[in-house]
N, C-alpha and C. Protein backbone atom coordinates (compact mmCIF):
# COMPACT_ATOMS: atom_id res chain seq x y z
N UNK A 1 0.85 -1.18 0.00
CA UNK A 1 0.00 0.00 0.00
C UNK A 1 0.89 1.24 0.00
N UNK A 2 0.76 2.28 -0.93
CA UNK A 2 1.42 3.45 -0.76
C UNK A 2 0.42 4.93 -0.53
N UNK A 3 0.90 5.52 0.14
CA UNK A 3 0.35 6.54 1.34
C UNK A 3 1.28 7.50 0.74
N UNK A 4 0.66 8.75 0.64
CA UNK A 4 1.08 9.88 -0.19
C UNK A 4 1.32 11.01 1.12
N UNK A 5 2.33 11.98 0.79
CA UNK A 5 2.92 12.81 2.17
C UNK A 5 3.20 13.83 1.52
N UNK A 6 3.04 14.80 2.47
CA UNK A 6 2.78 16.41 2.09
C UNK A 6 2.78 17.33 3.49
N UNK A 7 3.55 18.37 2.56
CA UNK A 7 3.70 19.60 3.67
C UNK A 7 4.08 21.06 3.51
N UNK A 8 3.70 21.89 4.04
CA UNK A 8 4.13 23.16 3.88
C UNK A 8 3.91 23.43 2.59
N UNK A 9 2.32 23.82 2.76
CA UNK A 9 1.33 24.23 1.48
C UNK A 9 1.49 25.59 1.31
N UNK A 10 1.72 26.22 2.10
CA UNK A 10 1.53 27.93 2.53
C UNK A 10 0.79 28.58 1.46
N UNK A 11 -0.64 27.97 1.83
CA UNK A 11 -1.84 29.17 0.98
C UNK A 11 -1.43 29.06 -0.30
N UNK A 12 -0.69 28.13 -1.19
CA UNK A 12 -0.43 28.44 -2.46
C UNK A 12 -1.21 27.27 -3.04
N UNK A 13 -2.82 27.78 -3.56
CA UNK A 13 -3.98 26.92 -3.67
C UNK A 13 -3.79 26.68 -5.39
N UNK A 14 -3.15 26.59 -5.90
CA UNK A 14 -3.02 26.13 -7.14
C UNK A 14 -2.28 24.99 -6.68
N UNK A 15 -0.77 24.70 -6.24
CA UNK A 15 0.08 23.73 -5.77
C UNK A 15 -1.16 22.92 -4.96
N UNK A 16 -1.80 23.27 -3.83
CA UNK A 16 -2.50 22.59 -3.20
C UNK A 16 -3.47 21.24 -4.60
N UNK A 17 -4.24 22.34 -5.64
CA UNK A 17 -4.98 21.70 -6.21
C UNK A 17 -4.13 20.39 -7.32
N UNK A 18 -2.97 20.64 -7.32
CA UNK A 18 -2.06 19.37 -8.19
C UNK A 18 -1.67 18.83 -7.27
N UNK A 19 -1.33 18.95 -5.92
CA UNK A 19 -0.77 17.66 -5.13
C UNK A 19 -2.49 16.89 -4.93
N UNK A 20 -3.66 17.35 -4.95
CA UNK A 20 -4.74 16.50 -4.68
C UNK A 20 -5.13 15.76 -5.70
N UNK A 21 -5.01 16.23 -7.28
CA UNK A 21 -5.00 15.71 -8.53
C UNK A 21 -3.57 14.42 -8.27
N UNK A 22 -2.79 14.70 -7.88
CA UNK A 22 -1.78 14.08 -8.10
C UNK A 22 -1.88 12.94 -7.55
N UNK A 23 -2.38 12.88 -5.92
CA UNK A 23 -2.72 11.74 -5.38
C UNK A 23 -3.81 11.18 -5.60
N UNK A 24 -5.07 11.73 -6.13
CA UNK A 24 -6.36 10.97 -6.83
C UNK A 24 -5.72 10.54 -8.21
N UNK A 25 -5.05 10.99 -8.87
CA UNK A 25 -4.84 10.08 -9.85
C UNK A 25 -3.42 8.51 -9.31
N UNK A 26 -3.07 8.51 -8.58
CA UNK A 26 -1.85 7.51 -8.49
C UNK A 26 -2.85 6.97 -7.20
N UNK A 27 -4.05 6.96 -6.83
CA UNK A 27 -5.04 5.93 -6.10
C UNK A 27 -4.55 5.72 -4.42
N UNK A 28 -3.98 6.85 -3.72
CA UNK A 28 -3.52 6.42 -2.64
C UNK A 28 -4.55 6.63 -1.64
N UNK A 29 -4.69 5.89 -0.76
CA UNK A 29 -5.88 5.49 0.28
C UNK A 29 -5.54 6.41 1.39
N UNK A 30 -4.44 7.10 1.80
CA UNK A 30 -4.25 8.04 2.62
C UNK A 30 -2.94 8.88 2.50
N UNK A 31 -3.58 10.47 3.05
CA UNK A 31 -2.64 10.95 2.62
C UNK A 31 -2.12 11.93 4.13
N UNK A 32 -0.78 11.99 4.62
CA UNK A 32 -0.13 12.75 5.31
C UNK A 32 0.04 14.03 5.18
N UNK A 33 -0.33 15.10 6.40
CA UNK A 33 0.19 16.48 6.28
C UNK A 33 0.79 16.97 7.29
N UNK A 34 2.38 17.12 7.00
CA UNK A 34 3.17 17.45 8.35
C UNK A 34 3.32 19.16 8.66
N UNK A 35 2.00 19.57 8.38
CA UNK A 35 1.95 20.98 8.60
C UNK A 35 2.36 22.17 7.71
N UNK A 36 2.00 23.30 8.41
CA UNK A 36 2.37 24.70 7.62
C UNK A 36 1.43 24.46 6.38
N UNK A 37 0.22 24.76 6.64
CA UNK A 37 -1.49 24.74 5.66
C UNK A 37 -1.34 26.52 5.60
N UNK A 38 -1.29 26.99 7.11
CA UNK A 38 -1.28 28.65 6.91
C UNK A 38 -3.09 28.62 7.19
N UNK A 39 -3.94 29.68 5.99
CA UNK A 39 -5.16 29.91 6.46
C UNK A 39 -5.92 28.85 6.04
N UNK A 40 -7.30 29.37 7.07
CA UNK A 40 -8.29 28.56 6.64
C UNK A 40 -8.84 28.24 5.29
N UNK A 41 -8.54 29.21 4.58
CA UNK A 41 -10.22 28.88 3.77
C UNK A 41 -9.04 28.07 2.52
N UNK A 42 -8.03 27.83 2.70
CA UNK A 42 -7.11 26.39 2.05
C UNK A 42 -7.63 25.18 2.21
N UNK A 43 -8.75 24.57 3.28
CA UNK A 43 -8.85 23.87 3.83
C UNK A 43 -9.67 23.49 2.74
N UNK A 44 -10.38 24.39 1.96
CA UNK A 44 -11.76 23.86 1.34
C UNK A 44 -10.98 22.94 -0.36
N UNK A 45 -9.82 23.21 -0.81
CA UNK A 45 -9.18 22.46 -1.48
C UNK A 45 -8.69 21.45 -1.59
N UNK A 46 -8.93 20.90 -0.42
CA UNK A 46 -9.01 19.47 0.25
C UNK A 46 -10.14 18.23 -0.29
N UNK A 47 -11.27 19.06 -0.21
CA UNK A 47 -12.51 18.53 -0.52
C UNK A 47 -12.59 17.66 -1.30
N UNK A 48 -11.87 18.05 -2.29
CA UNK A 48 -11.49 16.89 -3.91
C UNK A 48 -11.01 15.95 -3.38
N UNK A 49 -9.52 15.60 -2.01
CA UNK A 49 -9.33 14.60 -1.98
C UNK A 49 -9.88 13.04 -1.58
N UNK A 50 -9.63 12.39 -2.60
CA UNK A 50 -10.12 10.61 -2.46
C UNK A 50 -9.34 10.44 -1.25
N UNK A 51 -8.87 10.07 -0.37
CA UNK A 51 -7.84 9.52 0.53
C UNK A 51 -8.34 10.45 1.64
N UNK A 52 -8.35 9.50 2.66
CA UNK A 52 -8.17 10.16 4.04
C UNK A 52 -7.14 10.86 4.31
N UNK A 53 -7.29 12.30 4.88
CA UNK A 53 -6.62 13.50 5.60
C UNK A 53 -6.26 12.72 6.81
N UNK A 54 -4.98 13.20 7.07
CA UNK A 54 -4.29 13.24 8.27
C UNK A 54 -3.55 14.73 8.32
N UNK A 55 -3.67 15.32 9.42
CA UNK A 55 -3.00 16.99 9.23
C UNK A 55 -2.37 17.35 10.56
N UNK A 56 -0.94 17.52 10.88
CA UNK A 56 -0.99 17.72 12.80
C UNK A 56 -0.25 19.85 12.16
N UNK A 57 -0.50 20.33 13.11
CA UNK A 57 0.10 21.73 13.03
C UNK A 57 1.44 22.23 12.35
N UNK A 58 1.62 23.30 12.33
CA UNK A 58 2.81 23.51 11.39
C UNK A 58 3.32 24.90 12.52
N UNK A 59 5.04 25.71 12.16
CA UNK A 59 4.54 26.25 13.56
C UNK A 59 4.69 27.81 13.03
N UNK A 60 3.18 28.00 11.64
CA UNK A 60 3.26 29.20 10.86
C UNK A 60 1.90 28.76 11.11
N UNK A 61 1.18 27.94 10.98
CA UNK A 61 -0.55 28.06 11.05
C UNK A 61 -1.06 29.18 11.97
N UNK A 62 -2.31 29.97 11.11
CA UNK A 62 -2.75 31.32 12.08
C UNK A 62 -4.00 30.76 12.61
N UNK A 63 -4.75 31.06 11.68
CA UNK A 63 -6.46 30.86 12.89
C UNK A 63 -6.67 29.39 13.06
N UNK A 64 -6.18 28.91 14.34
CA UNK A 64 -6.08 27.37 13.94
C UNK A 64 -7.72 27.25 14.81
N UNK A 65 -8.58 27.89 14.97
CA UNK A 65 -9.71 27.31 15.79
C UNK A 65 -10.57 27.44 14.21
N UNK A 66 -10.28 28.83 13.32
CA UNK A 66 -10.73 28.53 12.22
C UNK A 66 -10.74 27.71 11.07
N UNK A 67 -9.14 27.45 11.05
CA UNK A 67 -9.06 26.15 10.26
C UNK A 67 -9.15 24.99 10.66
N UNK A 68 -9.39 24.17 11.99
CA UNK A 68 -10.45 22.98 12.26
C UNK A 68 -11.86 23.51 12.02
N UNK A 69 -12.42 24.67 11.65
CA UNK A 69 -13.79 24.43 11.51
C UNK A 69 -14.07 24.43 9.72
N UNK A 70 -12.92 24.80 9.18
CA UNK A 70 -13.06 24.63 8.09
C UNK A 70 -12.69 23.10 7.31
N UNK A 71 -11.90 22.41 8.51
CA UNK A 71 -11.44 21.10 8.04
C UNK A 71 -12.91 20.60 8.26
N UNK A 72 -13.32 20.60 9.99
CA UNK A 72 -14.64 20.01 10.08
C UNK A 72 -15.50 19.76 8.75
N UNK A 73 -15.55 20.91 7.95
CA UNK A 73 -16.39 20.76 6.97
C UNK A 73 -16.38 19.86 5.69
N UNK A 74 -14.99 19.12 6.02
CA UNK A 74 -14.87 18.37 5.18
C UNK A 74 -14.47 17.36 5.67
N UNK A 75 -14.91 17.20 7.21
CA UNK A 75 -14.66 15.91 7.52
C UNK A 75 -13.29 15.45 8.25
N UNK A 76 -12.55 16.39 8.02
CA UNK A 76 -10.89 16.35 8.74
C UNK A 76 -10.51 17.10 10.14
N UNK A 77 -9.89 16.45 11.08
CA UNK A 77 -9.73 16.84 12.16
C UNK A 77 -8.33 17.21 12.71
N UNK A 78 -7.94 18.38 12.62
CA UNK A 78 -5.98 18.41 12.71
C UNK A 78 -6.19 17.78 14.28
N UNK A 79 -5.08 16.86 14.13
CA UNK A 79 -4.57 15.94 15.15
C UNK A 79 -3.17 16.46 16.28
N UNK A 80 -3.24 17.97 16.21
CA UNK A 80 -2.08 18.78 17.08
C UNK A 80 -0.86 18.42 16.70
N UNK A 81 0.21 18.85 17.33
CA UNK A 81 1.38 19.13 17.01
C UNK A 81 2.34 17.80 16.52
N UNK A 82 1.63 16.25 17.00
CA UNK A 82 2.49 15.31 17.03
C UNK A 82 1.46 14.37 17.03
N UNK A 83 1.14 13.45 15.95
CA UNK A 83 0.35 12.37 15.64
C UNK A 83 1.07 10.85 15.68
N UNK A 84 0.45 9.96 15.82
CA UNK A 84 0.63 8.58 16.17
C UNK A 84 0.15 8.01 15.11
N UNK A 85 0.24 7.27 14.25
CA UNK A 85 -0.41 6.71 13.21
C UNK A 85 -0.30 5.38 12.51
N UNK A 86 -1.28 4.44 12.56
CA UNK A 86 -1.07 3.05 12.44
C UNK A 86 -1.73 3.08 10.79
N UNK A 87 -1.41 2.56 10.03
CA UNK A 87 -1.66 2.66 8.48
C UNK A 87 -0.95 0.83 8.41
N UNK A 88 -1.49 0.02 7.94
CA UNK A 88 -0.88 -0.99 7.13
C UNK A 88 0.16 -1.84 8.06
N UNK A 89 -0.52 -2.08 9.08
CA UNK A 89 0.83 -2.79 9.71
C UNK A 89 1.99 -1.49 10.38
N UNK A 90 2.08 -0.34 9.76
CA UNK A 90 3.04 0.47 10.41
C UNK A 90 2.96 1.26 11.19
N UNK A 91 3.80 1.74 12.02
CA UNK A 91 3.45 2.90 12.59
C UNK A 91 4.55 4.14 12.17
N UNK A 92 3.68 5.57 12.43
CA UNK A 92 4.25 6.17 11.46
C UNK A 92 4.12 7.41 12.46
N UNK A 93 5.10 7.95 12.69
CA UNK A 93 5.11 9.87 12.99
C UNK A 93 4.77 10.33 12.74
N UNK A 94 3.74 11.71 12.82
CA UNK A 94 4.01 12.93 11.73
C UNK A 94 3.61 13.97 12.85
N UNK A 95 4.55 14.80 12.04
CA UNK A 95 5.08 16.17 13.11
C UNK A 95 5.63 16.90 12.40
N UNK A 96 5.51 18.23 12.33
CA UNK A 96 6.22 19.50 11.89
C UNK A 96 7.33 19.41 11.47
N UNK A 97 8.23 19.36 12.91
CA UNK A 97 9.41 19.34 12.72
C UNK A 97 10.26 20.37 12.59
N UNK A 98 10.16 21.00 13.80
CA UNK A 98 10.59 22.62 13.97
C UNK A 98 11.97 22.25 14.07
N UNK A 99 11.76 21.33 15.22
CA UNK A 99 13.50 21.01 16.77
C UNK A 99 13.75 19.59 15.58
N UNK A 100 14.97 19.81 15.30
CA UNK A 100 15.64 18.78 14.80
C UNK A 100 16.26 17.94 15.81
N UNK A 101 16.25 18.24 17.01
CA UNK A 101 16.45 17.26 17.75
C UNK A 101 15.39 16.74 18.34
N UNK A 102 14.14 16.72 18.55
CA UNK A 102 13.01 16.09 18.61
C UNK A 102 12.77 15.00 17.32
N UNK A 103 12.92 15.60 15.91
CA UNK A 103 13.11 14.71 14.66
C UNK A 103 14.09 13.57 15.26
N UNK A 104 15.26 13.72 15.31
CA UNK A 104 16.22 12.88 15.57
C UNK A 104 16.06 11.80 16.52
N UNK A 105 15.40 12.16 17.70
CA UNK A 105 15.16 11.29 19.08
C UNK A 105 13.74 10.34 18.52
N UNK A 106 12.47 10.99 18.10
CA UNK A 106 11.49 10.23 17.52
C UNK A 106 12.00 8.92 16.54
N UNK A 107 12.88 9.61 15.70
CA UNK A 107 13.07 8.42 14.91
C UNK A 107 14.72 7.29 15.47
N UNK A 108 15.00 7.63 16.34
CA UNK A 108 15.91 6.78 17.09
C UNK A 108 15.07 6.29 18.12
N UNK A 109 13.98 6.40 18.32
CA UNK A 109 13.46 5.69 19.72
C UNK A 109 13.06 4.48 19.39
N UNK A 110 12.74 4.12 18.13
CA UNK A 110 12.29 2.52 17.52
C UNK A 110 10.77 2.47 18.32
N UNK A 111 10.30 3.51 18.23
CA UNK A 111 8.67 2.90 18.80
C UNK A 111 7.79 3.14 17.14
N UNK A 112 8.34 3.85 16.29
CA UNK A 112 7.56 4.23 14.89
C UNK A 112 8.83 3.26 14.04
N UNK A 113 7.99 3.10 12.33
CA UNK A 113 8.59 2.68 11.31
C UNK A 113 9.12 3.63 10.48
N UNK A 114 8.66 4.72 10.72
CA UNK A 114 8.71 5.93 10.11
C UNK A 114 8.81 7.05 10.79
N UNK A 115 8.94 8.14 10.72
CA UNK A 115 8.69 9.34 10.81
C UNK A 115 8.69 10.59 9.63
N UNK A 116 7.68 11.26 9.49
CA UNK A 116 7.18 12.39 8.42
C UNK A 116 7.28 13.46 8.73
N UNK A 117 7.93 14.12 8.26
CA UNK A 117 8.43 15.99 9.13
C UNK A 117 8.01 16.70 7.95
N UNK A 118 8.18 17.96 7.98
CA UNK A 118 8.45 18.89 7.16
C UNK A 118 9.35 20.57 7.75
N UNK A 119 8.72 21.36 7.69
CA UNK A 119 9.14 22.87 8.41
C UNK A 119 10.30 22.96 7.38
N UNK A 120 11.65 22.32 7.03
CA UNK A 120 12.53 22.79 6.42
C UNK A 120 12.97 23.11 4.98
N UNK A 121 11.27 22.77 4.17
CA UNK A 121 10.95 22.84 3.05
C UNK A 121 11.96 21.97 1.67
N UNK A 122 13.19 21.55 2.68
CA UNK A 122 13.84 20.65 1.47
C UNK A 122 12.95 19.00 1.35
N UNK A 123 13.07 18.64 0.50
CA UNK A 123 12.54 17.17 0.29
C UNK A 123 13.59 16.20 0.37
N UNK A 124 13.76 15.18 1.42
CA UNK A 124 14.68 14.51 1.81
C UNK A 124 14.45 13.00 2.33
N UNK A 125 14.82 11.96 2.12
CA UNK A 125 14.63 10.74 2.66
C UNK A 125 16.16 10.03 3.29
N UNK A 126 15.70 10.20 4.45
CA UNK A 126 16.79 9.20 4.87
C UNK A 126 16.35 7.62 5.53
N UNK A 127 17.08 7.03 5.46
CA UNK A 127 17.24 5.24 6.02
C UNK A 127 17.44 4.87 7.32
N UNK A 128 17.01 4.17 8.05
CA UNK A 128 17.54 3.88 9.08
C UNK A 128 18.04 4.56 10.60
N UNK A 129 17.28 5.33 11.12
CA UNK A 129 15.56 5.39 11.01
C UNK A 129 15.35 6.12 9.24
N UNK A 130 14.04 5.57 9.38
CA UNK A 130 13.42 6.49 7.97
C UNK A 130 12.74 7.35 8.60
N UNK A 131 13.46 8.31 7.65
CA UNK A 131 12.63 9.72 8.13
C UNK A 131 12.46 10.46 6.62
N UNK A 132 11.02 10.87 6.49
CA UNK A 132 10.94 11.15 5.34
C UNK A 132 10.16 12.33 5.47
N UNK A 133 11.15 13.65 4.39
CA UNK A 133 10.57 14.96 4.34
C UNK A 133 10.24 14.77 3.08
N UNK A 134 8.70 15.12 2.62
CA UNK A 134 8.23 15.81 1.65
C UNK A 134 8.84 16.88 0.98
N UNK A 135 9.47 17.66 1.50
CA UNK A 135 9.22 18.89 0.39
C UNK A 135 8.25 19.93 0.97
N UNK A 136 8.40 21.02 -0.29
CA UNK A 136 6.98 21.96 0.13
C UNK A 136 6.26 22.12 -1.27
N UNK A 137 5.01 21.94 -0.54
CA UNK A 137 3.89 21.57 -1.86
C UNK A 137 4.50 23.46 -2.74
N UNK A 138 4.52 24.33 -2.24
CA UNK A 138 4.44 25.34 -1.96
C UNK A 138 5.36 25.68 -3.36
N UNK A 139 6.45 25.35 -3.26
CA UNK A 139 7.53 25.92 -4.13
C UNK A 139 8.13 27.06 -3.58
N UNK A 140 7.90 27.96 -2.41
CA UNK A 140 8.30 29.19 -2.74
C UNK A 140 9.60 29.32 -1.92
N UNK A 141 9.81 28.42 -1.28
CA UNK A 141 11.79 28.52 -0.41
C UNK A 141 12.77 27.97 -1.28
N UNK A 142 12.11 26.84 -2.06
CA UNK A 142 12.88 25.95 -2.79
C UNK A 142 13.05 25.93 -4.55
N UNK A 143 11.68 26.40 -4.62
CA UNK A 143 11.53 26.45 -6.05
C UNK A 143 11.28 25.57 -6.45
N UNK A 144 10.42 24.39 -6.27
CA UNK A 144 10.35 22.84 -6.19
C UNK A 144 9.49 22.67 -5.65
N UNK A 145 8.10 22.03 -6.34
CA UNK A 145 7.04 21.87 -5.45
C UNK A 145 6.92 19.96 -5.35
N UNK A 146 7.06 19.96 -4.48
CA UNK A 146 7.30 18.01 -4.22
C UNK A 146 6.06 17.81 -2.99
N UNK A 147 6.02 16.52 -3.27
CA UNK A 147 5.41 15.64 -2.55
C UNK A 147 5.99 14.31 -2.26
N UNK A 148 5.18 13.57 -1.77
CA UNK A 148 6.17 12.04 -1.73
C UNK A 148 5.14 11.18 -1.83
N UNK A 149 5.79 9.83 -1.98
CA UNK A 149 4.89 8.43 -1.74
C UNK A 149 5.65 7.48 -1.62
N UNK A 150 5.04 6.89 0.26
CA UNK A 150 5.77 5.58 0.66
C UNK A 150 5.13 4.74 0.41
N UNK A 151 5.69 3.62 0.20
CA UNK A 151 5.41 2.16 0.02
C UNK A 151 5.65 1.55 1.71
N UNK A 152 4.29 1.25 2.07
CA UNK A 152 4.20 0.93 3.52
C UNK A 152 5.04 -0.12 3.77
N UNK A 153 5.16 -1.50 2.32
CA UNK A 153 5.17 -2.94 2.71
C UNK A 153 6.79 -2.95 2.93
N UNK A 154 7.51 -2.08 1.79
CA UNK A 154 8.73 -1.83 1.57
C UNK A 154 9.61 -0.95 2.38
N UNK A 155 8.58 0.04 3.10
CA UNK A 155 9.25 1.69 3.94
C UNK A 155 10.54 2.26 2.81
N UNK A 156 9.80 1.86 1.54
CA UNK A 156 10.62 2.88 0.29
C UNK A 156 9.86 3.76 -0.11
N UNK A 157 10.04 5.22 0.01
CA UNK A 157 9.77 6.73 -0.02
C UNK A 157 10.46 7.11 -1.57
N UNK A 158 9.78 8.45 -2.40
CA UNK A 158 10.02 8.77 -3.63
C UNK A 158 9.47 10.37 -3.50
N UNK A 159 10.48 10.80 -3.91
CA UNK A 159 10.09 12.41 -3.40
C UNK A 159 9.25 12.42 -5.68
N UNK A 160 8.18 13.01 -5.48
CA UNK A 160 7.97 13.57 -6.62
C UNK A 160 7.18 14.89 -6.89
N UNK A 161 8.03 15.56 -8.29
CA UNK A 161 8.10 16.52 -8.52
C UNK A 161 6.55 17.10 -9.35
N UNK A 162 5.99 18.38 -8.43
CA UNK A 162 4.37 18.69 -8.79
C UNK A 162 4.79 19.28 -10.22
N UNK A 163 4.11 19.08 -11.42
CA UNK A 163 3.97 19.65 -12.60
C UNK A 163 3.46 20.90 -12.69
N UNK A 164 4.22 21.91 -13.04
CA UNK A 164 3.41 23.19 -13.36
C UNK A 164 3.90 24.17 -12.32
């Protein structure tokens, strides 16, 4: 099963609308958001997605009582700063990822298979622990609007590049 990962959208609702095209077309059953959405009314670009939302905080999100009521509306519930997540046999992190030494200790503690960050807008996979950054849907630190998709059975990650 592969599970699609994403982060640090920052209000840039065109990028938003090709990473949701992107994962309704490649059929993934759930999709990760390790934060930095920014405002609410982003939330409603969501709506299109096939795949269950998972979303924990980012540490740029503003009206966050407004954007759970705008997730509400579509059914999604941000899960705070640090989520637990069982998908396929795995368990999986996802967190911001401000403190790189919080990153570091999560994925050395061997209680997850994974861990999913973002905040530093590069797109990065490392091994052992796996720790896998998305990217930013966003483009605008990097110039590179990425996303990813792990392969649960394998814990092999593929950073790919949004068109357009």
């Amino acid at each position: 099963m592969k599970i699609g990962l994403m982060s640090d959208t920052h209000d840039r609702l065109d990028a938003v609308e090709r990473a949701v095209k992107f994962f309704n077309d490649a059929g993934v059953e759930h999709v990760l958001h390790a934060g930095d959405l920014i405002s609410p009314f982003v939330a409603s670009k969501f709506a299109e997605l096939e795949a269950k939302l998972y979303y924990v905080w980012g540490n740029n999100d503003g009206d966050r009582e407004h954007v759970r009521e705008k997730f509400g509306e579509i059914g999604v519930k941000p899960l705070g700063r640090f989520a637990s997540i069982e998908l396929g046999g795995r368990k999986i992190a996802l967190l911001h990822g401000e403190d790189e030494d919080v990153v570091r200790a999560v994925g050395k503690s061997g209680l997850y298979d994974v861990v999913v960050r973002g905040h530093t807008h590069q797109a990065s996979i490392q091994e052992n622990p796996v720790i896998v950054n998305p990217g930013e849907v966003c483009g605008y630190l990097s110039g590179r609007r990425t996303v990813a998709l792990l392969d649960l059975k394998t814990l092999k990650a593929e950073i790919v590049e949004l068109e357009g």
